[in-house]
Protein backbone atom coordinates (compact mmCIF):
# COMPACT_ATOMS: atom_id res chain seq x y z
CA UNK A 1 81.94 91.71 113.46
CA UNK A 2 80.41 94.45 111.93
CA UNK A 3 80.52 96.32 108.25
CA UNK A 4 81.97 99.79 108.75
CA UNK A 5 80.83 103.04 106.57
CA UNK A 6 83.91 103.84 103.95
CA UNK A 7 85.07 107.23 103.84
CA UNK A 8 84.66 108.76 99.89
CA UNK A 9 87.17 111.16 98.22
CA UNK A 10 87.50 113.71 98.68
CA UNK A 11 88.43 113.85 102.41
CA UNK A 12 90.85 115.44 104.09
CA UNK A 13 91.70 111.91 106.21
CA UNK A 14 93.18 111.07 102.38
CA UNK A 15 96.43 112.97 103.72
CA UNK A 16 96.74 112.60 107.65
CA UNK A 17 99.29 109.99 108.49
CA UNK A 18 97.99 107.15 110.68
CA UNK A 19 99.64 106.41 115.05
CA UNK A 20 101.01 103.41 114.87
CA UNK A 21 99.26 100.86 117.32
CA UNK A 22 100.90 100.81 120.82
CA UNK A 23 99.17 97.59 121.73
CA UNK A 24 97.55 94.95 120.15
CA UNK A 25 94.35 94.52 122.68
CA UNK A 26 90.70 92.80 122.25
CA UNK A 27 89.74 96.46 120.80
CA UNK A 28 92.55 96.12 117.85
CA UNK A 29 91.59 92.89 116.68
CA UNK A 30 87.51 93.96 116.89
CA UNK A 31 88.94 96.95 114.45
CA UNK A 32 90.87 94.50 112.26
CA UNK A 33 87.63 91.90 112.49
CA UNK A 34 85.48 95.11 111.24
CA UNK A 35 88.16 96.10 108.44
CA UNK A 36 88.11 92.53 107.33
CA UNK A 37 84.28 92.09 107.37
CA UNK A 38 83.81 95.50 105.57
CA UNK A 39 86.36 94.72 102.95
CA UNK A 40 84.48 90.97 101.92
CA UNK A 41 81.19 93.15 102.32
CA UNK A 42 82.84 95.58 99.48
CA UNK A 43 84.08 93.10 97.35
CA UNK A 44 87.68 94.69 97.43
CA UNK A 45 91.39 92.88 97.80
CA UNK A 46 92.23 95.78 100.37
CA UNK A 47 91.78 98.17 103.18
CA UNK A 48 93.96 100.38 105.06
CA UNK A 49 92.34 102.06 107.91
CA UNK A 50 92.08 105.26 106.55
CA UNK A 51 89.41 104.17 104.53
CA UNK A 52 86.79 103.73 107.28
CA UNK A 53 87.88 106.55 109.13
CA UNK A 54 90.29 105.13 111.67
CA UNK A 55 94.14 106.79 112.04
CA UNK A 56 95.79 103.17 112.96
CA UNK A 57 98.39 101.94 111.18
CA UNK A 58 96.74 98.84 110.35
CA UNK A 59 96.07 97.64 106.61
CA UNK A 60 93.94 94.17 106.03
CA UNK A 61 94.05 92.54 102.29
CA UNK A 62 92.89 89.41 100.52
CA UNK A 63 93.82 88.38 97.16
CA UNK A 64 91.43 86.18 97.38
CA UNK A 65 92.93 83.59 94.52
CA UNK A 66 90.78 80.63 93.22
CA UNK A 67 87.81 82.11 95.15
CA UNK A 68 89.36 81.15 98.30
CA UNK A 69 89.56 83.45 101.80
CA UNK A 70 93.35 84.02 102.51
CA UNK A 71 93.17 87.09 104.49
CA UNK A 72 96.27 89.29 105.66
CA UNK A 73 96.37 91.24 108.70
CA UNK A 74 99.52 93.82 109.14
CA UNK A 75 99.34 96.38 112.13
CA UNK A 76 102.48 98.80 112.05
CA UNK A 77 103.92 97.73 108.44
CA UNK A 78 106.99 98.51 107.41
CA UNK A 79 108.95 98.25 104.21
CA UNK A 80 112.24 97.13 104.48
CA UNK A 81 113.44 96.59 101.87
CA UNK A 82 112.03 96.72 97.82
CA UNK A 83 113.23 96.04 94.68
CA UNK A 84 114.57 98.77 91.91
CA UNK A 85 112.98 96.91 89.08
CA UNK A 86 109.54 97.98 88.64
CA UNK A 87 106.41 96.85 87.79
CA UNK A 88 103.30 98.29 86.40
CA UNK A 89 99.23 97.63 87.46
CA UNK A 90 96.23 98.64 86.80
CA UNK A 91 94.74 100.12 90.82
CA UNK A 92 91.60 101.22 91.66
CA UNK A 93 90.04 101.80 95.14
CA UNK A 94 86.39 101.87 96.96
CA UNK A 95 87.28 105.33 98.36
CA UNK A 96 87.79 106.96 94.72
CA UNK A 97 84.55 105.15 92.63
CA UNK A 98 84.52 104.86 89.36
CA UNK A 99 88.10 105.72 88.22
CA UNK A 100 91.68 103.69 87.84
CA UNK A 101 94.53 103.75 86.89
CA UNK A 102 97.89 102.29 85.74
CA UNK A 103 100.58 102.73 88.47
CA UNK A 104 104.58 101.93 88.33
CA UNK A 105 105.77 100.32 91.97
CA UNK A 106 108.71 98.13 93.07
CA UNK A 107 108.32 94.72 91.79
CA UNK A 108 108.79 93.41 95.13
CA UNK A 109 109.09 94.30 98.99
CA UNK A 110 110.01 92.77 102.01
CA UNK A 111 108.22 93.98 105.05
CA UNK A 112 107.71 93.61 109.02
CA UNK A 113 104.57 93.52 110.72
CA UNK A 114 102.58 92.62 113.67
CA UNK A 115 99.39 90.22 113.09
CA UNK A 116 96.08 89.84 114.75
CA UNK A 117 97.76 88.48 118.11
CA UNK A 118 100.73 91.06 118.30
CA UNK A 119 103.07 88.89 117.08
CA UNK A 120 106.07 90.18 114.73
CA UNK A 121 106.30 88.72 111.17
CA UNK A 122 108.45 89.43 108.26
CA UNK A 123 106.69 88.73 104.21
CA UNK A 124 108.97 88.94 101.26
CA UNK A 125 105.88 89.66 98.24
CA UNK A 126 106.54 89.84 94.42
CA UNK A 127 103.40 90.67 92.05
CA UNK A 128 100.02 91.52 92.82
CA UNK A 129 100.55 90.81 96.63
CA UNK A 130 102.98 93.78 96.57
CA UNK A 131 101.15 96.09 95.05
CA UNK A 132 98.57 95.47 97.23
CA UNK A 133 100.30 96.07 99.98
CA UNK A 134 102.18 98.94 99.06
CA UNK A 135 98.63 100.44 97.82
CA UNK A 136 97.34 99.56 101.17
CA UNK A 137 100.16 101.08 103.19
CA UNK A 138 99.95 104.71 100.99
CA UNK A 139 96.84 105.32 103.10
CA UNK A 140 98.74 105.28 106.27
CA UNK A 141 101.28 107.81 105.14
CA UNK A 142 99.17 110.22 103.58
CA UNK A 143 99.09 109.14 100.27
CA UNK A 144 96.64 107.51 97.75
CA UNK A 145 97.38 105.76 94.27
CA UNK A 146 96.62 108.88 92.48
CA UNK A 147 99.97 110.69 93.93
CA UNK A 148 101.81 108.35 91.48
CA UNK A 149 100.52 110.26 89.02
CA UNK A 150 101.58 113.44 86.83
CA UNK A 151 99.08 116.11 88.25
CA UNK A 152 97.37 116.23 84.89
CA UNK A 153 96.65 112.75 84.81
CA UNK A 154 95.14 112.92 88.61
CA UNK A 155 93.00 115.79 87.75
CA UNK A 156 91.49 114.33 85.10
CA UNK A 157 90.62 111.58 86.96
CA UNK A 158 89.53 113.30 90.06
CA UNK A 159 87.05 115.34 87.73
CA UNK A 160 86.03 111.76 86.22
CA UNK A 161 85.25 110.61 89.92
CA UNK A 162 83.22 113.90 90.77
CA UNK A 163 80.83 112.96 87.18
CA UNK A 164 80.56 109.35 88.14
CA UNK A 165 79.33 110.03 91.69
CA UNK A 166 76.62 112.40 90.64
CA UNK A 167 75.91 110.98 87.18
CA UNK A 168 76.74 107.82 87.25
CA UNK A 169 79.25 105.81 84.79
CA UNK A 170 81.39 108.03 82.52
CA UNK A 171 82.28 106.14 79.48
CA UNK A 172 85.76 107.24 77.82
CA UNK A 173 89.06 105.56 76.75
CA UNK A 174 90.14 103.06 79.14
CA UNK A 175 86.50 102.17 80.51
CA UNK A 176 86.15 98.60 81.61
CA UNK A 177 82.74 98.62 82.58
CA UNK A 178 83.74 97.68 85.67
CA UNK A 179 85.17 99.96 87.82
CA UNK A 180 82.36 101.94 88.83
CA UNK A 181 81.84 99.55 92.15
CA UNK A 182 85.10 101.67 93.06
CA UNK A 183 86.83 98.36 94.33
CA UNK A 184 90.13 98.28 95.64
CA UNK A 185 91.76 96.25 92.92
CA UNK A 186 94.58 95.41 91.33
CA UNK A 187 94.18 93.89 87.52
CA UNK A 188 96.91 91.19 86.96
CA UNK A 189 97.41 87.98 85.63
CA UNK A 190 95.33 86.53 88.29
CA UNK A 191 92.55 88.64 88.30
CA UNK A 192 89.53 87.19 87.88
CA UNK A 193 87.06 91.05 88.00
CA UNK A 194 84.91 89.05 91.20
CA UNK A 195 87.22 90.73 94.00
């Protein structure tokens, strides 16, 4: 396995759409091995493969709960269903340092997927493993966090991003101190900050 370099913001791979994988061979899973290794490496709960450069519709995540490796593997995701009622998270992600922010998503999804070996699975998810995935699976379609946001909102942030990457930490309203590892993270009840 190796650690793969993580594409920054701003990029213009932030809005292609990722192929979908026509077969899961030995060259998949070394990707998905790689995604996995870089993600632990990067102390975040999620990749999609976007982030290291890579147009595969292939997302990795690990919540990671009571310190304890539980990682997910979904190559051609789909959502199949979600829920109308809502909830709301704080996201952040290792491609866009030093910023996060609240975001409102479906409460909970049901999706289909293919694992490491090819085969087909379906996941019903509720709480932070939703919005994980659903933050995950934005990459593949284009789309980051921020586009849940009212324009001003991602502006500001974008221009906090751009001072934290040359200056370092910005302090303002909303800093946790924390956030400037640019993790992809979700703060819930079971977050610990030591994703």
């Amino acid at each position: 396995m190796a650690v793969l370099p993580l594409v920054y913001a701003p990029n213009p791979i932030f809005r292609q759409k990722a192929v979908p994988v026509e077969t899961v061979d030995d060259d998949i899973r070394q990707l998905v091995d790689d995604m996995l290794e870089t993600m632990y490496a990067e102390r975040g709960v999620g990749i999609g493969a976007n982030m290291v450069g890579i147009l595969k519709r292939i997302i990795v995540l690990d919540l990671q709960q009571d310190g304890n490796r539980n990682p997910l593997v979904c190559i051609n995701p789909k959502i199949i269903w979600y829920s109308e009622d809502k909830s709301q998270m704080e996201e952040a992600s290792l491609s866009f340092p030093g910023i996060s922010a609240v975001v409102s998503r479906p409460r909970a999804i049901h999706i289909s997927y293919l694992d490491r070996d090819g085969v087909e699975h379906e996941l019903e998810a509720e709480g932070d493993l939703a919005t994980v995935i659903q933050h995950e699976m934005d990459y593949l379609d284009g789309r980051t966090y921020l586009d849940h946001l009212s324009k001003l909102k991602r502006d500001q942030l974008l221009k906090k991003m751009v001072k934290v990457q040359k200056f370092g930490h910005v302090h303002g309203p909303g800093c946790g101190h924390d956030h400037h590892h640019g993790h992809d993270h979700v703060h819930g009840p079971h977050c610990d900050h030591d994703h």
